[in-house]
PDB file of N, CA and C in Angstrom:
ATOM      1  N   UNK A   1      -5.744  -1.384 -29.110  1.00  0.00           N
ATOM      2  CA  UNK A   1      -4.671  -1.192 -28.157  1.00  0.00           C
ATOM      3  C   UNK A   1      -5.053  -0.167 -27.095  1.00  0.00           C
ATOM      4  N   UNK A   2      -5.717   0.942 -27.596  1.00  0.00           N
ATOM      5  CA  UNK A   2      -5.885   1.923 -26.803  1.00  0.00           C
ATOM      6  C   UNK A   2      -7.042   1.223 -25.566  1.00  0.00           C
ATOM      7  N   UNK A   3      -7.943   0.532 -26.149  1.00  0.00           N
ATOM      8  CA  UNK A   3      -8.876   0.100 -25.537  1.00  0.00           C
ATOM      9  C   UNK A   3      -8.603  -1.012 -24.075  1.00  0.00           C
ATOM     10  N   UNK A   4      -7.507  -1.749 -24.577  1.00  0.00           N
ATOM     11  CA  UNK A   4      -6.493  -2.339 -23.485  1.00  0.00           C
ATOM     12  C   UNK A   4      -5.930  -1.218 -22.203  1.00  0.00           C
ATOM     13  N   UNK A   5      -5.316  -0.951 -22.757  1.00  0.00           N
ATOM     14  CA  UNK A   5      -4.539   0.090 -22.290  1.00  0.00           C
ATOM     15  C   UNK A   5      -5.911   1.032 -21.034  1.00  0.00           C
ATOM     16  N   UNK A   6      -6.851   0.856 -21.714  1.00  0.00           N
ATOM     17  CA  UNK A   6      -7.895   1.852 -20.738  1.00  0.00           C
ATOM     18  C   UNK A   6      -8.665   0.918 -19.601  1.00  0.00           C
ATOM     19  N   UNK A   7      -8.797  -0.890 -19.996  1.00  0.00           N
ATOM     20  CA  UNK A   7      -9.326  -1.775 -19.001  1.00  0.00           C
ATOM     21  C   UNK A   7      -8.295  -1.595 -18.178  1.00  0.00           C
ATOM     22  N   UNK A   8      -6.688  -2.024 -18.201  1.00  0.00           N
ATOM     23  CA  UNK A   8      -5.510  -1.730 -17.201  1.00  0.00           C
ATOM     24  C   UNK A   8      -5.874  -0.702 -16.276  1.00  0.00           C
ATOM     25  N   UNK A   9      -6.018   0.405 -16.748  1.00  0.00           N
ATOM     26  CA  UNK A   9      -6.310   1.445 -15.462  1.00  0.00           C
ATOM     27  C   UNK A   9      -7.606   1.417 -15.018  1.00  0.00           C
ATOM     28  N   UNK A  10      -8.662   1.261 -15.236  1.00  0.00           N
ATOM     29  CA  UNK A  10      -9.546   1.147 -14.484  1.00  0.00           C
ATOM     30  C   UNK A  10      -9.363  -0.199 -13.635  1.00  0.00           C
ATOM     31  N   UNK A  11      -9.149  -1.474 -13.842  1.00  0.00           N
ATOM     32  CA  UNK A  11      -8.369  -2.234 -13.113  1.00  0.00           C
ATOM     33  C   UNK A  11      -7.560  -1.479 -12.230  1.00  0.00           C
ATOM     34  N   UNK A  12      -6.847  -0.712 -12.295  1.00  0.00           N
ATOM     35  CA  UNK A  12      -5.726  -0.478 -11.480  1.00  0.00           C
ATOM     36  C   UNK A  12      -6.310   0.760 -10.593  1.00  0.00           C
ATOM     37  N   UNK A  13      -7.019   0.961 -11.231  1.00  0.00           N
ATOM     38  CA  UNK A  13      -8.066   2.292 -10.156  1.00  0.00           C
ATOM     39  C   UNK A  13      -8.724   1.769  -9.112  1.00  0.00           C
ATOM     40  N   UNK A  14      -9.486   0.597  -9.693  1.00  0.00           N
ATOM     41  CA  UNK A  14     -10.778  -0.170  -8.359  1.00  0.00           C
ATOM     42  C   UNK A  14      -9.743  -0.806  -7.671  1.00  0.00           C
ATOM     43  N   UNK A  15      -8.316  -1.394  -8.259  1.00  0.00           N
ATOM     44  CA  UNK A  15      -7.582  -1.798  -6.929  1.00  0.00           C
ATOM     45  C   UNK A  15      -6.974  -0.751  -5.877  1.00  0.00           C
ATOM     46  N   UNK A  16      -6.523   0.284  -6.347  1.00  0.00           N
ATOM     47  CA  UNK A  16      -6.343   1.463  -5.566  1.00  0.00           C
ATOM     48  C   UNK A  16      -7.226   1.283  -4.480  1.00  0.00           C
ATOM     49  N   UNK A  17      -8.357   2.026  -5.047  1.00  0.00           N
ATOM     50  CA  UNK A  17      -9.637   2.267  -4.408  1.00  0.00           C
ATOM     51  C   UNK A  17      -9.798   0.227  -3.353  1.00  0.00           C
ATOM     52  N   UNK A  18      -9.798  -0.088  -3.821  1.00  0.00           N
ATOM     53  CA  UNK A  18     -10.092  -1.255  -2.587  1.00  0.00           C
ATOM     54  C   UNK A  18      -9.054  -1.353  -1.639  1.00  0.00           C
ATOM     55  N   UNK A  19      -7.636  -1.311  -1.989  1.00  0.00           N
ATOM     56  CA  UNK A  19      -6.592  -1.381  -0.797  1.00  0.00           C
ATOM     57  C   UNK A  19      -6.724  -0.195   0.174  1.00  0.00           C
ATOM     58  N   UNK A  20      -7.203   1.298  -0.456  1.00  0.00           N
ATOM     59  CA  UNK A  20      -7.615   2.695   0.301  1.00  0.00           C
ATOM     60  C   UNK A  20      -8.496   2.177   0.930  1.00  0.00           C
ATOM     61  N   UNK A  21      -9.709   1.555   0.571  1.00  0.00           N
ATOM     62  CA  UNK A  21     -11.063   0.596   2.073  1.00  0.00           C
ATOM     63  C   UNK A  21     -10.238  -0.093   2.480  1.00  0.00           C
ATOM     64  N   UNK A  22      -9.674  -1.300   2.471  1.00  0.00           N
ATOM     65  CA  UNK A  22      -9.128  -1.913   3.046  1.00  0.00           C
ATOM     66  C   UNK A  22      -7.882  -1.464   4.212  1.00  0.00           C
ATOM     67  N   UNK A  23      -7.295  -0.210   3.634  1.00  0.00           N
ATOM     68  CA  UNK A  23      -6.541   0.306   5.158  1.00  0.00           C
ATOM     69  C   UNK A  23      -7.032   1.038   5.665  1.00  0.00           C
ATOM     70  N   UNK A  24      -8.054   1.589   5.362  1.00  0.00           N
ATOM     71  CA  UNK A  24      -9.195   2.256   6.550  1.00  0.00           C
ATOM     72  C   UNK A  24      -9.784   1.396   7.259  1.00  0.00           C
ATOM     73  N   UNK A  25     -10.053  -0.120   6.661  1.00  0.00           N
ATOM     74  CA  UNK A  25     -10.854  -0.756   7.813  1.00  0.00           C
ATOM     75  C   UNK A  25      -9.215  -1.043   8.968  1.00  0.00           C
ATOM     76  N   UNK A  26      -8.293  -1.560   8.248  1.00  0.00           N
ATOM     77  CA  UNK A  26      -7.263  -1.836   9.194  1.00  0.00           C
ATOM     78  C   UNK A  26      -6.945  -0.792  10.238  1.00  0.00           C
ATOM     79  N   UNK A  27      -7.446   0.301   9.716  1.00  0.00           N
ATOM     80  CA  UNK A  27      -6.452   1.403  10.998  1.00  0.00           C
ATOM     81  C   UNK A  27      -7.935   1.755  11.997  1.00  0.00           C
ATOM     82  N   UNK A  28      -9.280   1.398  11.526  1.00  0.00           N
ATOM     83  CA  UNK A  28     -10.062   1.138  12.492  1.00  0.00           C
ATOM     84  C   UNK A  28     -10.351  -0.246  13.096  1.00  0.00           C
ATOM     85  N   UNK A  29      -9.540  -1.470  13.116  1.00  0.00           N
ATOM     86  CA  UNK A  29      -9.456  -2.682  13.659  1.00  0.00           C
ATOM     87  C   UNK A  29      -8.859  -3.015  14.677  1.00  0.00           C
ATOM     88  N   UNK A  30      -9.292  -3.457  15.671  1.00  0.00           N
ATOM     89  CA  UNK A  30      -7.909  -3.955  17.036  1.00  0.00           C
ATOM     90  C   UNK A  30      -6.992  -4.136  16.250  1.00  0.00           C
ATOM     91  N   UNK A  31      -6.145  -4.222  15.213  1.00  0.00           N
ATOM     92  CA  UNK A  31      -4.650  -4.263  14.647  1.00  0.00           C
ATOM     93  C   UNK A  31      -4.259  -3.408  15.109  1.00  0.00           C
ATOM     94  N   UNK A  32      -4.609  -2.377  15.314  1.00  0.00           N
ATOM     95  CA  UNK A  32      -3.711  -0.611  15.952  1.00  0.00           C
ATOM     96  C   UNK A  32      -3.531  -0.941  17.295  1.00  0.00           C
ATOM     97  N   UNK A  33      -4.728  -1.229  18.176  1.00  0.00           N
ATOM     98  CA  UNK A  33      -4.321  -1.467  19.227  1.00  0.00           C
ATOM     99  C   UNK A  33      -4.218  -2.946  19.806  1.00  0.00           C
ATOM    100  N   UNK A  34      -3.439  -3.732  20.150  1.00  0.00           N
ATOM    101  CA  UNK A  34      -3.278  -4.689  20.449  1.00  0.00           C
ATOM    102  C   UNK A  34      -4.469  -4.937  21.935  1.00  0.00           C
ATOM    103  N   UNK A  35      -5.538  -5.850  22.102  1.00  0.00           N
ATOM    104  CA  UNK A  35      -6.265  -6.155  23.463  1.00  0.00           C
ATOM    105  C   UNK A  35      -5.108  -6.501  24.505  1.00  0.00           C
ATOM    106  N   UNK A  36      -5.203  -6.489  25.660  1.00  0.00           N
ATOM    107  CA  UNK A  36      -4.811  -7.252  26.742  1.00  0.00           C
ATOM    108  C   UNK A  36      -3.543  -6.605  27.105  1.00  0.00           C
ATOM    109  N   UNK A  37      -3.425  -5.489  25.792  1.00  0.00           N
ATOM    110  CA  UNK A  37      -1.767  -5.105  26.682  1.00  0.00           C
ATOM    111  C   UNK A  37      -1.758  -3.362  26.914  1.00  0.00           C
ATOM    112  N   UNK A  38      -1.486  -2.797  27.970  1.00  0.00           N
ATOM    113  CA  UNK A  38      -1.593  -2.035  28.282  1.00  0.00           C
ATOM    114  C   UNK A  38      -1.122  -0.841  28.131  1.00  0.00           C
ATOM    115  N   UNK A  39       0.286  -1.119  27.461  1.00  0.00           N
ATOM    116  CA  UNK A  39       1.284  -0.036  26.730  1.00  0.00           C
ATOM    117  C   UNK A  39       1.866  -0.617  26.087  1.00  0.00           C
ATOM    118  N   UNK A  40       1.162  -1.109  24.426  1.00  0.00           N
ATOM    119  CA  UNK A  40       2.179  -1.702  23.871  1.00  0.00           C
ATOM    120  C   UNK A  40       2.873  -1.170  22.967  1.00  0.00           C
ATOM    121  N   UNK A  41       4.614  -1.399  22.480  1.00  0.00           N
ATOM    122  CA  UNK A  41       5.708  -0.602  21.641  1.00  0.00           C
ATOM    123  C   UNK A  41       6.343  -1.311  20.895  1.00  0.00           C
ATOM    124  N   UNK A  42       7.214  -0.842  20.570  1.00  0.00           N
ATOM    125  CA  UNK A  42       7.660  -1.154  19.174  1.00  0.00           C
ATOM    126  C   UNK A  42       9.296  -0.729  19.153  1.00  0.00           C
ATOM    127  N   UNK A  43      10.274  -0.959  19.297  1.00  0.00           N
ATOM    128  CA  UNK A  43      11.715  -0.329  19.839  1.00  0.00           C
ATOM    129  C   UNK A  43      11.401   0.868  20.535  1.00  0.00           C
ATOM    130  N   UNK A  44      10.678   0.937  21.462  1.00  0.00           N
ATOM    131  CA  UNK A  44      10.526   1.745  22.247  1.00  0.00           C
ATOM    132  C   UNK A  44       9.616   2.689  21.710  1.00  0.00           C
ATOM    133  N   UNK A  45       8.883   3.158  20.876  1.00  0.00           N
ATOM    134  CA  UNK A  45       7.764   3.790  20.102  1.00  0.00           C
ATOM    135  C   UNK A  45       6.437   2.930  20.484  1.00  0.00           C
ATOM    136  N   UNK A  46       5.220   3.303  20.847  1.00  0.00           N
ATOM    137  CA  UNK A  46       4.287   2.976  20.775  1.00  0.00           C
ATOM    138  C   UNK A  46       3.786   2.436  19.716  1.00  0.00           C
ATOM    139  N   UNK A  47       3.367   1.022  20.202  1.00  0.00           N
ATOM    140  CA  UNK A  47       3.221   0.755  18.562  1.00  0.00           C
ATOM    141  C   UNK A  47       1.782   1.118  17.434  1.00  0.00           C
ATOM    142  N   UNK A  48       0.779   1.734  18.469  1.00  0.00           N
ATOM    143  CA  UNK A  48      -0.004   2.647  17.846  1.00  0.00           C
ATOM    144  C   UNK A  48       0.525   3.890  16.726  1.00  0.00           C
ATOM    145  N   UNK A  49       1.527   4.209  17.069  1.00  0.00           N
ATOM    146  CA  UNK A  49       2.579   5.393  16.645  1.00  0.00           C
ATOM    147  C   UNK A  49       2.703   4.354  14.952  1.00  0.00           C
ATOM    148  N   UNK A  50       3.723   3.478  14.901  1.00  0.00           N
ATOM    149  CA  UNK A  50       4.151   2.793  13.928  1.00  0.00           C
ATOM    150  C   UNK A  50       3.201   2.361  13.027  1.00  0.00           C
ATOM    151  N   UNK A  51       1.978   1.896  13.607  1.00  0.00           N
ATOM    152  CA  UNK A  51       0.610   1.645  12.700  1.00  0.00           C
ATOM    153  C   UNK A  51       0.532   2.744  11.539  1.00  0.00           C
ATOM    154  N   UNK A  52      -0.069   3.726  12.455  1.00  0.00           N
ATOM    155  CA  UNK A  52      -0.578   4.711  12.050  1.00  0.00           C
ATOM    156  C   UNK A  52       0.743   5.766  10.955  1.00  0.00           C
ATOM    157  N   UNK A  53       2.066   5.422  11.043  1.00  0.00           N
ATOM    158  CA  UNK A  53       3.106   6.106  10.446  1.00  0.00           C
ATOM    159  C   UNK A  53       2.832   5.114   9.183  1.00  0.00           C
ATOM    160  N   UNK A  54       2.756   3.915   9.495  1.00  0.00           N
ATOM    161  CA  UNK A  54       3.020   2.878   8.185  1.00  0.00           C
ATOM    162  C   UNK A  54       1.614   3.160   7.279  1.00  0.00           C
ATOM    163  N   UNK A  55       0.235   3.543   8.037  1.00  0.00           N
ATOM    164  CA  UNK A  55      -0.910   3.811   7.199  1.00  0.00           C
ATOM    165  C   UNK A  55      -0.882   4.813   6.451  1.00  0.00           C
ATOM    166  N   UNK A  56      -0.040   5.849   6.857  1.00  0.00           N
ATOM    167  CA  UNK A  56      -0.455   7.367   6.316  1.00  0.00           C
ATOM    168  C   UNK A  56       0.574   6.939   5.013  1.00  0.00           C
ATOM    169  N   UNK A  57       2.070   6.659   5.318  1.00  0.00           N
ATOM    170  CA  UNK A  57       2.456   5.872   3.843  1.00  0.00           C
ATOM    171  C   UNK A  57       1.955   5.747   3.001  1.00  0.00           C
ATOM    172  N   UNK A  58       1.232   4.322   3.142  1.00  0.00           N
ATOM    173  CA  UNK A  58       0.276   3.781   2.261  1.00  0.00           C
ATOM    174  C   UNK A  58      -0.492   4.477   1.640  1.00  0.00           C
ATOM    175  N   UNK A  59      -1.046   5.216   2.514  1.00  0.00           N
ATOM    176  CA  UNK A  59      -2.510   6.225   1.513  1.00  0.00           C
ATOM    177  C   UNK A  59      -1.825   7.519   0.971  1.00  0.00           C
ATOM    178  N   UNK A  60      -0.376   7.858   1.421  1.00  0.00           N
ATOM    179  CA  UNK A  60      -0.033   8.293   0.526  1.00  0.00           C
ATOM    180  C   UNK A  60       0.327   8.078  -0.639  1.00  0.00           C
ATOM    181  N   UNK A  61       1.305   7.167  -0.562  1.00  0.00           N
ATOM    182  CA  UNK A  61       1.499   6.291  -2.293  1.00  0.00           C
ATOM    183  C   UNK A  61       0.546   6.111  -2.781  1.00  0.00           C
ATOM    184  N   UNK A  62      -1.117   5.465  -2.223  1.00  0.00           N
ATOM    185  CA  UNK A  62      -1.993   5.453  -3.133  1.00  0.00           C
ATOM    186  C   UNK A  62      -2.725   6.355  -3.242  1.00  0.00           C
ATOM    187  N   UNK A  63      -2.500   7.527  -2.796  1.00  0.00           N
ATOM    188  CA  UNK A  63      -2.977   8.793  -3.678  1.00  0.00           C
ATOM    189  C   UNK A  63      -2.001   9.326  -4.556  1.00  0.00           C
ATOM    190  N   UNK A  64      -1.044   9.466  -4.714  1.00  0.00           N
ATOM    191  CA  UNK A  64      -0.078   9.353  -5.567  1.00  0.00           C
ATOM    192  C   UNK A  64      -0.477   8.819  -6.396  1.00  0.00           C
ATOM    193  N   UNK A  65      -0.287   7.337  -6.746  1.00  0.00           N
ATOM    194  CA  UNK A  65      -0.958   6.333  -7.893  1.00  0.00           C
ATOM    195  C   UNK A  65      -2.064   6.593  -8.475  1.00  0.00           C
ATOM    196  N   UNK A  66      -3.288   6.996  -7.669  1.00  0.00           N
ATOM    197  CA  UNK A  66      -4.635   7.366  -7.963  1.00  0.00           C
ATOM    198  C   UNK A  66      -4.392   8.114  -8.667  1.00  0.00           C
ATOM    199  N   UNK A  67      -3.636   9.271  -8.773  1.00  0.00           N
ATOM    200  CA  UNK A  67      -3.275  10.896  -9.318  1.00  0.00           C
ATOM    201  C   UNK A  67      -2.918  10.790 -10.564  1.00  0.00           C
ATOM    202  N   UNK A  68      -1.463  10.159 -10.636  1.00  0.00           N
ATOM    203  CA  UNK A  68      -0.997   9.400 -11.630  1.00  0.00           C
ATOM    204  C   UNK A  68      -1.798   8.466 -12.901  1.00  0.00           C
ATOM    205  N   UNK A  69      -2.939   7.751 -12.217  1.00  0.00           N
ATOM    206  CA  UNK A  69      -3.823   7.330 -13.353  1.00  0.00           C
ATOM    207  C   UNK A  69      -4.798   7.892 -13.863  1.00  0.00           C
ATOM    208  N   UNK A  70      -5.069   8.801 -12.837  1.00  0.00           N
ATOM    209  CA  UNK A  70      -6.109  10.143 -13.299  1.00  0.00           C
ATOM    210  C   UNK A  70      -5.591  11.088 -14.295  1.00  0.00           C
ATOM    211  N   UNK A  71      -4.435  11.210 -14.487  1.00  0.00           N
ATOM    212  CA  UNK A  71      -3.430  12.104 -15.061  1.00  0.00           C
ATOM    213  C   UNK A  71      -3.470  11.633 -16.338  1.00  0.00           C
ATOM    214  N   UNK A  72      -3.441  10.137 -16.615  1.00  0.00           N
ATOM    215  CA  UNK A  72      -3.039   9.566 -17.788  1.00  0.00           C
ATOM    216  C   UNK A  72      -4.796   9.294 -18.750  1.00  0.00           C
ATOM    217  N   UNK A  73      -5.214   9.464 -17.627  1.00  0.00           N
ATOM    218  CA  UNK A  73      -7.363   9.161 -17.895  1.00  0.00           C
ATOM    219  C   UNK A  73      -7.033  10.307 -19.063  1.00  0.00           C
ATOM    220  N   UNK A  74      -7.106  11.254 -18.130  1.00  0.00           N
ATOM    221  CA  UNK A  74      -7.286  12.895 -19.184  1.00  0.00           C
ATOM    222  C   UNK A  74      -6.436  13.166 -20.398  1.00  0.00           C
ATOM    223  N   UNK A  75      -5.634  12.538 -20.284  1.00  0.00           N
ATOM    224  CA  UNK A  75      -4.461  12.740 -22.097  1.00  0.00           C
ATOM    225  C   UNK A  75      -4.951  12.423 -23.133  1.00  0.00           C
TER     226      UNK A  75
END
């Protein structure tokens, strides 16, 4: 059981860890900035602004999570 219990989090670690690459490549991808448009927004917010609010989220919760399974590694 215990041994289960320990594939789950490492599973759940390398997915961490891949969605953390994966929104680093996104917040370095034309997704942040849209081509061809010159000031583009979002209800009136830049929508560079909203990207980048919705990324830092993300990598917060998944450092959070990361923490959380690191926490449970060491018990």
């Amino acid at each position: 059981m215990a041994d289960q219990s320990g594939v789950r989090r490492r599973r759940q670690w390398l997915a961490c860890r891949i969605v953390a690459v994966l929104t680093l490549l996104v917040a370095l991808s034309p997704l942040t900035m849209p081509a061809g448009i010159s000031n583009p927004s979002l209800m009136g917010t830049p929508y560079t602004l909203w990207v980048s609010l919705l990324l830092t989220i993300l990598l917060l919760v998944l450092t959070w999570l990361g923490s959380q399974l690191q926490a449970k590694r060491e018990d």
